[in-house]
Protein backbone atom coordinates (compact mmCIF):
# COMPACT_ATOMS: atom_id res chain seq x y z
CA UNK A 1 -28.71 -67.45 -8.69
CA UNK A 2 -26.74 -65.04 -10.69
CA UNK A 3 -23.12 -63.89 -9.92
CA UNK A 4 -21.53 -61.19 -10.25
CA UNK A 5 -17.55 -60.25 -10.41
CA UNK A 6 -17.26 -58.99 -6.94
CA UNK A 7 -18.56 -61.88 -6.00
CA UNK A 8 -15.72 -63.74 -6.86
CA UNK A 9 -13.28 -61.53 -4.26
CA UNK A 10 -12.10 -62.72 -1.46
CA UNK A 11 -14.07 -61.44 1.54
CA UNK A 12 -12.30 -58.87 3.08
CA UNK A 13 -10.06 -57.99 -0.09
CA UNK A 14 -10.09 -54.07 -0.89
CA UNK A 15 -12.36 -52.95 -3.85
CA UNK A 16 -9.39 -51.54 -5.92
CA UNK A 17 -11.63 -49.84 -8.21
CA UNK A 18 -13.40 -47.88 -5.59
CA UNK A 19 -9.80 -47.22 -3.97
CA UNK A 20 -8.55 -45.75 -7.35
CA UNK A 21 -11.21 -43.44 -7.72
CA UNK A 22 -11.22 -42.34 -4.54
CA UNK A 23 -7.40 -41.36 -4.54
CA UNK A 24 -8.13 -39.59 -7.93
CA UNK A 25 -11.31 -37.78 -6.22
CA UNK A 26 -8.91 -36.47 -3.39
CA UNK A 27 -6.07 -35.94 -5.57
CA UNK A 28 -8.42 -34.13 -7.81
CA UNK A 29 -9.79 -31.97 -4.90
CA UNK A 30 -6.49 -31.26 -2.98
CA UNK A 31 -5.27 -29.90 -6.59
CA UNK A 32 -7.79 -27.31 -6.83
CA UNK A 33 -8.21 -26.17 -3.83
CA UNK A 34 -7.58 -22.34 -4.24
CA UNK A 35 -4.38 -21.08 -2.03
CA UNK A 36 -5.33 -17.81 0.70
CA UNK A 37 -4.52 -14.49 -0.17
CA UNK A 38 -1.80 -14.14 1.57
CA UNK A 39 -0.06 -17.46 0.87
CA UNK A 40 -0.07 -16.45 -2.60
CA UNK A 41 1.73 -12.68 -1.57
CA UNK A 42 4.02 -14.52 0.31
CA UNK A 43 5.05 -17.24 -2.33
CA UNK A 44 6.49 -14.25 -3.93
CA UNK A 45 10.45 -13.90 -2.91
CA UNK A 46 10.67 -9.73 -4.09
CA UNK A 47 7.28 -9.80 -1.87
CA UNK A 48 8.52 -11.52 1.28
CA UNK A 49 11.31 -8.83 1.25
CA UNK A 50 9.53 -5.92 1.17
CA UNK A 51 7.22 -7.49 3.86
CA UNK A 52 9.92 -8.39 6.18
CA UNK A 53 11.01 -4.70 5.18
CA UNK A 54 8.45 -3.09 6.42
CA UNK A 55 7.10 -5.08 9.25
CA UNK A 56 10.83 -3.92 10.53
CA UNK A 57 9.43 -0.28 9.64
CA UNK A 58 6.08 -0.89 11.19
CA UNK A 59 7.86 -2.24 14.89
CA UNK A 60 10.24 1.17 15.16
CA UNK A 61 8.06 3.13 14.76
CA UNK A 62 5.61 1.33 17.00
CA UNK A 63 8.45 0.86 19.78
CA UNK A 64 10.04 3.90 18.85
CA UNK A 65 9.78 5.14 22.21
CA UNK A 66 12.18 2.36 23.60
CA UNK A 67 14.33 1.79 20.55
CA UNK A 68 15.50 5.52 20.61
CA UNK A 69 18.29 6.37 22.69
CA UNK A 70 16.97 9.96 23.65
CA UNK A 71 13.98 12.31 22.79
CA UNK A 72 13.96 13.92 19.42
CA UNK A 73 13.72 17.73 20.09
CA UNK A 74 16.17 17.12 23.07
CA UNK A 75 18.88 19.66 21.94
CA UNK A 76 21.16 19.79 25.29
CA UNK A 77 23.35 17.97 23.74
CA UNK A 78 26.63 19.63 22.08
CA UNK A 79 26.34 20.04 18.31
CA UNK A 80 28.08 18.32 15.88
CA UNK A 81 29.56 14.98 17.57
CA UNK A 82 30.53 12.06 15.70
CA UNK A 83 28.46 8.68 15.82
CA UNK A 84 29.23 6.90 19.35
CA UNK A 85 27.88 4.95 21.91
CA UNK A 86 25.91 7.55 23.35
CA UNK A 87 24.51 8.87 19.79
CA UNK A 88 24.68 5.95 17.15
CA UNK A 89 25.10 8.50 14.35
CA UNK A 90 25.80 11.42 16.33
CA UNK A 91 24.28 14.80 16.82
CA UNK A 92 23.15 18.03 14.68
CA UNK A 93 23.99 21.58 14.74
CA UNK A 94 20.95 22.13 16.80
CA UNK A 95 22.38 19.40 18.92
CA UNK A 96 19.65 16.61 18.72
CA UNK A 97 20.41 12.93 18.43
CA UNK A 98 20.34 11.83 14.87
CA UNK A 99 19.30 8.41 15.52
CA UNK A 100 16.44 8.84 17.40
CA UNK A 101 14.86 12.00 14.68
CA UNK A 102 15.57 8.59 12.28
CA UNK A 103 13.69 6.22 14.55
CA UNK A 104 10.76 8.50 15.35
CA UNK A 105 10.77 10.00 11.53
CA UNK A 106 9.35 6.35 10.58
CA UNK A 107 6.12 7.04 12.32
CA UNK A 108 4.83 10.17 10.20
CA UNK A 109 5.79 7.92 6.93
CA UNK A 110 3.96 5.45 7.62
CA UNK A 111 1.07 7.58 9.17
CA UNK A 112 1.02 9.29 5.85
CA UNK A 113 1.28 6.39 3.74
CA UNK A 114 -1.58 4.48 5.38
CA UNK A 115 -4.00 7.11 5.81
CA UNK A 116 -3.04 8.81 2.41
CA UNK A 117 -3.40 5.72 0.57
CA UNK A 118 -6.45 4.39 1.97
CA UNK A 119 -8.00 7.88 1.59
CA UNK A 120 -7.25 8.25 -2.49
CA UNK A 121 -7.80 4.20 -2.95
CA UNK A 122 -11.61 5.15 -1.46
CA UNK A 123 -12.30 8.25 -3.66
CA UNK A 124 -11.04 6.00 -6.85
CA UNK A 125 -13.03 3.61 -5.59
CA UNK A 126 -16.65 5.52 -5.10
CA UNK A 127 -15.67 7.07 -8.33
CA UNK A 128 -14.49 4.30 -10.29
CA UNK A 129 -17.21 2.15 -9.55
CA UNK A 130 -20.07 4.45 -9.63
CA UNK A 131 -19.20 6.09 -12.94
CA UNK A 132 -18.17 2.17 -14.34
CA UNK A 133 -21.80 0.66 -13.47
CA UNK A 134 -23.80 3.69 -14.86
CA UNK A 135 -21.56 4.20 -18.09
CA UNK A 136 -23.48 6.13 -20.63
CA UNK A 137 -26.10 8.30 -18.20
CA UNK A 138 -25.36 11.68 -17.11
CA UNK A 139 -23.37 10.32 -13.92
CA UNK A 140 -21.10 9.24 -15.73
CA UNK A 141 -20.80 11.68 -17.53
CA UNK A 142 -19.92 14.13 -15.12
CA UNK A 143 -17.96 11.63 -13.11
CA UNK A 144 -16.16 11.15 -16.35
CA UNK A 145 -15.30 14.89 -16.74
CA UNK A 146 -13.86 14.98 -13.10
CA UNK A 147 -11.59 12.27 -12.99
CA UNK A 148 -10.30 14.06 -16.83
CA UNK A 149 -9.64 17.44 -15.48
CA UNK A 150 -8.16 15.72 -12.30
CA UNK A 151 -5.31 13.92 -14.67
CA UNK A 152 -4.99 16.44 -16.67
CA UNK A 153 -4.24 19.13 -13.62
CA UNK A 154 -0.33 18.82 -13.09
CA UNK A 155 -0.56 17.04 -9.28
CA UNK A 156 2.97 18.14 -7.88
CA UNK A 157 2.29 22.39 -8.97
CA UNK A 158 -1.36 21.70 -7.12
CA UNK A 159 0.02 20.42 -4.12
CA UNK A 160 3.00 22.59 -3.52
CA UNK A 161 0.35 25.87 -4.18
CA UNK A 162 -2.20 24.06 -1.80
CA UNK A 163 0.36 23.07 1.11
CA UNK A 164 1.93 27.02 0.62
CA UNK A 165 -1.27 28.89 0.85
CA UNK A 166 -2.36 26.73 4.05
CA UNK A 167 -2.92 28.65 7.61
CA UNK A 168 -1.82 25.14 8.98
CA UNK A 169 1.15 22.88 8.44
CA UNK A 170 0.52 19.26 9.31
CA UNK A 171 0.40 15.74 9.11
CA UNK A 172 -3.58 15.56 8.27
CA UNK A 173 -3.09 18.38 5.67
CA UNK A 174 -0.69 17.02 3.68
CA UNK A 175 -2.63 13.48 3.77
CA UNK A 176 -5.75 15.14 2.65
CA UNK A 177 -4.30 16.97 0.43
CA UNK A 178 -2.46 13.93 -1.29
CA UNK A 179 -5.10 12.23 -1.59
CA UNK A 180 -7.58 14.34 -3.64
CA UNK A 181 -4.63 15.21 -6.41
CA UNK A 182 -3.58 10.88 -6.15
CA UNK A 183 -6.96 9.49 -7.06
CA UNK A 184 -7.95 10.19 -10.91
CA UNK A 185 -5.26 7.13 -12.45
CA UNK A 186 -6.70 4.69 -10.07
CA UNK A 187 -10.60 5.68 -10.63
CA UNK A 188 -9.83 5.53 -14.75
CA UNK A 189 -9.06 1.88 -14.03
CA UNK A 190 -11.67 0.71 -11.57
CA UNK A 191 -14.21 2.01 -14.40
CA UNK A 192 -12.35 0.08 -17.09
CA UNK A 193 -12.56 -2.82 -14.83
CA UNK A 194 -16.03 -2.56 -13.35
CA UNK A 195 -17.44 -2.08 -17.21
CA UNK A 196 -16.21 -5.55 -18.15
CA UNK A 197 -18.03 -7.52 -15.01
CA UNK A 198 -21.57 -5.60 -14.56
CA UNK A 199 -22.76 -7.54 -17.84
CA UNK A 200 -21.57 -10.87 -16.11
CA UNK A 201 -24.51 -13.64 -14.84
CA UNK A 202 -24.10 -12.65 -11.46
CA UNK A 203 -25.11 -9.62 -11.94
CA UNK A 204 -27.81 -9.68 -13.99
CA UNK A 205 -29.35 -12.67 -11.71
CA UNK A 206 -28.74 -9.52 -8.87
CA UNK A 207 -30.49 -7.10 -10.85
CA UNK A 208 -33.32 -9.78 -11.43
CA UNK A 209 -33.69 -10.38 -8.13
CA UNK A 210 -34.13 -6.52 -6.89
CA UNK A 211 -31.37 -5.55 -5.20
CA UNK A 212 -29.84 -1.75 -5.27
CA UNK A 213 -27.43 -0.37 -7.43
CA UNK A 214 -25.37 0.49 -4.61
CA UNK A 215 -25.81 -2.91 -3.38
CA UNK A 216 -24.84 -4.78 -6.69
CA UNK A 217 -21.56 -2.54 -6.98
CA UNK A 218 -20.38 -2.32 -3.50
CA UNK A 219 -21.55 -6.18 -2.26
CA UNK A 220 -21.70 -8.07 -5.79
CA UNK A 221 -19.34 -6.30 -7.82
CA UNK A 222 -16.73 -4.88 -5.87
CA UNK A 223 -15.24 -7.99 -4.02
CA UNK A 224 -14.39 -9.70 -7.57
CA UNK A 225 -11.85 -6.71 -7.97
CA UNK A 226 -9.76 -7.34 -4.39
CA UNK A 227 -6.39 -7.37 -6.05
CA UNK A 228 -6.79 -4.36 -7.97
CA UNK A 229 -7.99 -2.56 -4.98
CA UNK A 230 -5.42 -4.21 -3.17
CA UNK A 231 -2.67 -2.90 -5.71
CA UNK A 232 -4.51 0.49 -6.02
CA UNK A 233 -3.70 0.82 -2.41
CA UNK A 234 0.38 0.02 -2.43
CA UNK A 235 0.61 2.41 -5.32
CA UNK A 236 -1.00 4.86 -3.42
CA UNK A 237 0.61 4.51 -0.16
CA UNK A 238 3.81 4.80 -2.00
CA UNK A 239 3.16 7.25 -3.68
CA UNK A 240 2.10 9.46 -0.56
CA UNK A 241 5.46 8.70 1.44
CA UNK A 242 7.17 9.92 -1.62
CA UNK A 243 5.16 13.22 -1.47
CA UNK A 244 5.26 13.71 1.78
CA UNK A 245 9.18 13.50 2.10
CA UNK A 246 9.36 15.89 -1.02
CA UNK A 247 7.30 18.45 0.37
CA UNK A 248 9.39 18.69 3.53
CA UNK A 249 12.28 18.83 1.13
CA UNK A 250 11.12 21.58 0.21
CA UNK A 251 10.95 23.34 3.51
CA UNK A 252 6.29 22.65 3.05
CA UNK A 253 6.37 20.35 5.86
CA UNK A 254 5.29 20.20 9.12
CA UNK A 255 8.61 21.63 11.16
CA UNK A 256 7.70 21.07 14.83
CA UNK A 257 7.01 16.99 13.99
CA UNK A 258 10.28 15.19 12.86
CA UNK A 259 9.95 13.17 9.83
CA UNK A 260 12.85 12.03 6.91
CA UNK A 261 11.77 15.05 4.96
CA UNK A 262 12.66 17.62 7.49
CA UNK A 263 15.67 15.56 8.65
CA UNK A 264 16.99 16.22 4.76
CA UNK A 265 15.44 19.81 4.67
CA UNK A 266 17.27 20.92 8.00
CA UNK A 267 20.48 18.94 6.81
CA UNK A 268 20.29 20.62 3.53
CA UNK A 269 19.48 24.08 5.12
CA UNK A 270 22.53 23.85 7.56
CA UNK A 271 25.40 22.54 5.20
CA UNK A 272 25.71 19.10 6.49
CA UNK A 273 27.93 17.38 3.71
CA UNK A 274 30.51 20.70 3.90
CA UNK A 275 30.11 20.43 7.74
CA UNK A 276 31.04 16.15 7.51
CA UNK A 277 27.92 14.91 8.89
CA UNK A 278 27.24 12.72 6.01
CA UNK A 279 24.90 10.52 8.43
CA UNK A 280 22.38 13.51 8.81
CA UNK A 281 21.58 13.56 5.12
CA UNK A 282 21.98 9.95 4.27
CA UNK A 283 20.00 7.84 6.79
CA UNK A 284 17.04 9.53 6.34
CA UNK A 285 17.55 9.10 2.22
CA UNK A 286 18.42 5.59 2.73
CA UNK A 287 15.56 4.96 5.18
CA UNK A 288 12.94 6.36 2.99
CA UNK A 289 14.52 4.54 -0.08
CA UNK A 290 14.09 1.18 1.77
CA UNK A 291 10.27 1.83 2.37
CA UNK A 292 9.46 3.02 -1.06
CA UNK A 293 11.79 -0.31 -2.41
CA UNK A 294 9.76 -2.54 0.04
CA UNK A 295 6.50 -0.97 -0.89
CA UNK A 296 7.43 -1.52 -4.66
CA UNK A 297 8.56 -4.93 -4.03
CA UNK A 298 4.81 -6.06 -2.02
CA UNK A 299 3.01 -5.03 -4.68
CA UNK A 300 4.83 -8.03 -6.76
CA UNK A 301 3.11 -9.96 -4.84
CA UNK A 302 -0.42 -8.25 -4.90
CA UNK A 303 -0.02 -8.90 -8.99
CA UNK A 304 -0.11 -12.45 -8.04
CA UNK A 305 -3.52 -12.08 -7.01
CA UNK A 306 -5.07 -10.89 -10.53
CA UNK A 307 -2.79 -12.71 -12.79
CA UNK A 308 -2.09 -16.16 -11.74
CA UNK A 309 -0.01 -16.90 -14.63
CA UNK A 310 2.93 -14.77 -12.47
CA UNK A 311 3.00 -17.31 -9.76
CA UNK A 312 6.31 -18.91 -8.98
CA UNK A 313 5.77 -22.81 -8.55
């Protein structure tokens, strides 16, 4: 009867061959397992700020009805005070409580950011996409033509005349209206990027198979460009806070909601720094410099997403 080597163990002594490649198999496998989208965000340190930031952001102005020490548009109170106990930063010439008009200002940023973002991040989207998959027919031709004359269109002239010749001030205006001048950078890029992936095998094998153009861009297509979307969206967002608190600066805003920009706009209006109420002019220009920094500093880690080379080990 042949033998062979294993023969020759001793019963009940471990196969250390098998063992070895085992361990390498698992090593192997726990080395490339991918990391989740947000673990990767959050092994960013500029991105863990800005999300600590503005999760901060996000619970005043959730809970601003029990952070703030008084309504508002509550002016009873007498003009002018100092910062105490009863008003953290004190009061305006109209006599309302500066701290809670900063509290309860955070809510139509970040209503504005979020819905004007993820308004102009879905027009760049439709548009990037569509005119990207059909590049050379007439769509995208004319798709082409928009998204030119939309860049080329100065975007702050457009929305100041817009938001001035408006029967209505508000909130949903201004978000609207940010988001069809925002959109014409973002949908250049989505084409760029959508151009490079519909001649990829996955595609074609979708085309082969029968499936819809719509369905091959939005269901095939689309989720191999996350980040960018993802990015697309912070940029945005940002970018709408910004215009939102400069068209308030500049007296375009909505004046019966309180928001930073009509906090500066009033404290401009009324003479604040000659009056000595520095903390009517500069909380609201610190707090919206915090969100835009925070905003700036998440989308650090959304880069992480597309470009794994930036990861931090």
């Amino acid at each position: 009867m042949s033998t062979t080597p294993n023969d020759f163990m001793a019963e009940g002594e471990p196969d250390q061959s098998r063992s070895v490649e085992g361990l390498a198999v698992e090593q192997v496998g726990s080395a490339t397992t991918p990391d989740r989208w947000w673990q990767v965000i959050w092994s960013s340190k500029k991105a863990r700020v800005g999300l600590v930031i503005l999760g901060i952001y996000v619970l005043m102005a959730v809970f601003a009805p029990l952070i703030a020490p008084h309504d508002p548009l509550d002016g009873s109170f007498t003009p002018l005070q100092q910062p105490s106990g009863e008003h953290w930063l004190g009061t305006n010439t109209n006599g309302r409580d500066i701290a809670s008009q900063l509290i309860f200002g955070s809510r139509v940023s970040l209503l504005v950011g979020l819905f004007g973002g993820a308004l102009a991040t879905a027009i760049a989207l439709v548009v990037g996409l569509v005119s990207g998959y059909t590049e050379g027919t007439i769509v995208d031709d004319v798709l082409s033509f928009v998204t030119n004359v939309a860049l080329v269109i100065p975007a702050l002239p457009l929305i100041i005349t817009l938001v001035a010749y408006s029967d209505t001030r508000g909130v949903w205006l201004i978000v609207g209206i940010i988001a069809i001048t925002s959109w014409a950078g973002a949908a250049r890029g989505k084409r760029a990027q959508i151009i490079t992936l519909r001649n990829r095998d996955f595609v074609t094998s979708a085309k082969f198979s029968g499936e819809s153009g719509a369905r091959i861009i939005f269901s095939e297509i689309m989720p191999n460009m996350n980040s960018l979307v993802v990015a697309g969206f912070v940029g945005a967002a940002t970018g709408a806070v910004g215009a939102e608190a400069g068209l308030a600066v500049l007296g375009l805003g909505d004046t019966r909601s309180v928001s930073w920009g009509t906090m500066l706009y009033q404290a401009d209006a009324q003479g604040a720094i000659q009056q000595g109420l520095l903390t009517w002019i500069f909380a609201p220009g610190l707090a919206l410099a915090l969100l835009i920094t925070a905003m700036s500093f998440i989308n650090f880690g959304v880069d992480l997403l597309s470009n794994p080379h930036l990861r931090e080990d």
